[in-house]
Protein backbone atom coordinates (compact mmCIF):
# COMPACT_ATOMS: atom_id res chain seq x y z
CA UNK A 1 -65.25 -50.00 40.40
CA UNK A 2 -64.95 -47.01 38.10
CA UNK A 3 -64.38 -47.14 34.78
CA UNK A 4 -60.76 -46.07 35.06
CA UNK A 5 -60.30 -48.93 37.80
CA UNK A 6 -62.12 -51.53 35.20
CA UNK A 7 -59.31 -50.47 32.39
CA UNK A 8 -55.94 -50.68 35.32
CA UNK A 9 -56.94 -54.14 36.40
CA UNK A 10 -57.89 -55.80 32.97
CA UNK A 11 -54.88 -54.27 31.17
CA UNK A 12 -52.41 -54.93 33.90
CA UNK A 13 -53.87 -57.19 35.78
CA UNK A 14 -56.01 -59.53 34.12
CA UNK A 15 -54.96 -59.83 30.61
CA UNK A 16 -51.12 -60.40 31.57
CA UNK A 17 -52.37 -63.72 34.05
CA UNK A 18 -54.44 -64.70 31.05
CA UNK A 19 -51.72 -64.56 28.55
CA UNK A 20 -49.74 -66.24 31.06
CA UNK A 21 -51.59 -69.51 31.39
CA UNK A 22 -52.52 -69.46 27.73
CA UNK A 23 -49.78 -68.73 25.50
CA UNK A 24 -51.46 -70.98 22.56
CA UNK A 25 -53.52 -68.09 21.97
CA UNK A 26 -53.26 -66.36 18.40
CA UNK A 27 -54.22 -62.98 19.46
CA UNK A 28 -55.93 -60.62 22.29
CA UNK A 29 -57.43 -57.56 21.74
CA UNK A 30 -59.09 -55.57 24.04
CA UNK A 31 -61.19 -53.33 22.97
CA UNK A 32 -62.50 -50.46 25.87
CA UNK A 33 -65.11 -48.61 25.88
CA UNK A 34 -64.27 -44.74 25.62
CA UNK A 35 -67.45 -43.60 28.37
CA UNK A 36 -69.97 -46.19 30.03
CA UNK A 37 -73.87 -45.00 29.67
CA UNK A 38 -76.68 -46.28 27.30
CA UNK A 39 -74.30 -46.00 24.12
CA UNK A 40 -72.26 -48.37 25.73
CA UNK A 41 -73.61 -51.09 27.85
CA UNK A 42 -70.36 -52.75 28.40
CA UNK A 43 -66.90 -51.32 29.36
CA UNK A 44 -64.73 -53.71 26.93
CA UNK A 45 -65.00 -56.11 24.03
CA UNK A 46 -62.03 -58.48 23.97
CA UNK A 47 -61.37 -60.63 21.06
CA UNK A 48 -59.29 -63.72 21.67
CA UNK A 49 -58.12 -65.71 18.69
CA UNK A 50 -57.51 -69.37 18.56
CA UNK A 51 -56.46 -71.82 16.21
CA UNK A 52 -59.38 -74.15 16.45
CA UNK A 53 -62.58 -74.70 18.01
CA UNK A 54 -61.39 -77.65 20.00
CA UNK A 55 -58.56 -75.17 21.54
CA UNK A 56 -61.53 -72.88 22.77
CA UNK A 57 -63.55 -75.88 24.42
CA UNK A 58 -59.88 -77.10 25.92
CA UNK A 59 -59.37 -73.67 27.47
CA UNK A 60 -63.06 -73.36 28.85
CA UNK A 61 -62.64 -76.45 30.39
CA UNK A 62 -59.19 -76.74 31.86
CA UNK A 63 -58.11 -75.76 35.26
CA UNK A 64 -56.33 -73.06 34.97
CA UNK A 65 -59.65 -71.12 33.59
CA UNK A 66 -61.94 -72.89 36.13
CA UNK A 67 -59.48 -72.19 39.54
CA UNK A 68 -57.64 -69.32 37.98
CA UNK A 69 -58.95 -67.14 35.40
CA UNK A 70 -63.00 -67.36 35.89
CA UNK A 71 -62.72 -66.40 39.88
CA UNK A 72 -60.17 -63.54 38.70
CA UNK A 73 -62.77 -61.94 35.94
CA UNK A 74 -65.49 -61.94 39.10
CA UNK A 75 -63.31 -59.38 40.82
CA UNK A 76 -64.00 -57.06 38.08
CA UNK A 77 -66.75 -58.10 35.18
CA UNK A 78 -70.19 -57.85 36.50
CA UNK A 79 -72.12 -59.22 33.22
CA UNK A 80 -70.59 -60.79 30.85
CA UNK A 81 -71.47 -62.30 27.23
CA UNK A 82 -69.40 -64.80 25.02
CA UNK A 83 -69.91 -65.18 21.18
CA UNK A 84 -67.88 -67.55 19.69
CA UNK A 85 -68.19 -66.39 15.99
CA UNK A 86 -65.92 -67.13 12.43
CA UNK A 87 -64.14 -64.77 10.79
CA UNK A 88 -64.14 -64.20 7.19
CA UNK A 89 -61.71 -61.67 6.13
CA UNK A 90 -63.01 -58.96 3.09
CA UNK A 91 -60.15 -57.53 1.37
């Protein structure tokens, strides 16, 4: 899918069924890439903030991700990568 396609179906597709079976989470951000090439070896970096660790491995594991989500980011992520990190704000 093109790059423009990739952007339609995340933004309007994607992130609104995600939001929908999840509405624990904190905050999503998606973050798209402005061209795809070497500069940018994947079209989007989406940040999804939860409260805990334990909501993360809840999420991951329930059905709605398994049956739901995880067949729906197939249609239209052809590599992904997940880093669960910790943030520590700077002022």
């Amino acid at each position: 899918m093109s790059l423009e396609e990739f952007k339609k179906y995340y933004l309007e597709i994607h992130a609104p069924l995600f939001k929908s079976l999840f509405p624990e989470v904190r905050r999503y951000v998606i973050n798209l890439a402005l061209s795809r090439g070497k500069e940018a070896p994947y079209d989007a970096v989406t940040e999804i903030y939860w409260d805990d660790l334990a909501s993360i491995i809840g999420v991951a594991k329930s059905d709605a991700y398994k049956n739901v989500i995880r067949p729906d980011e197939d249609r239209f992520i052809e590599s992904m990568q997940v880093v669960l990190t910790e943030e520590f704000p700077q002022k």
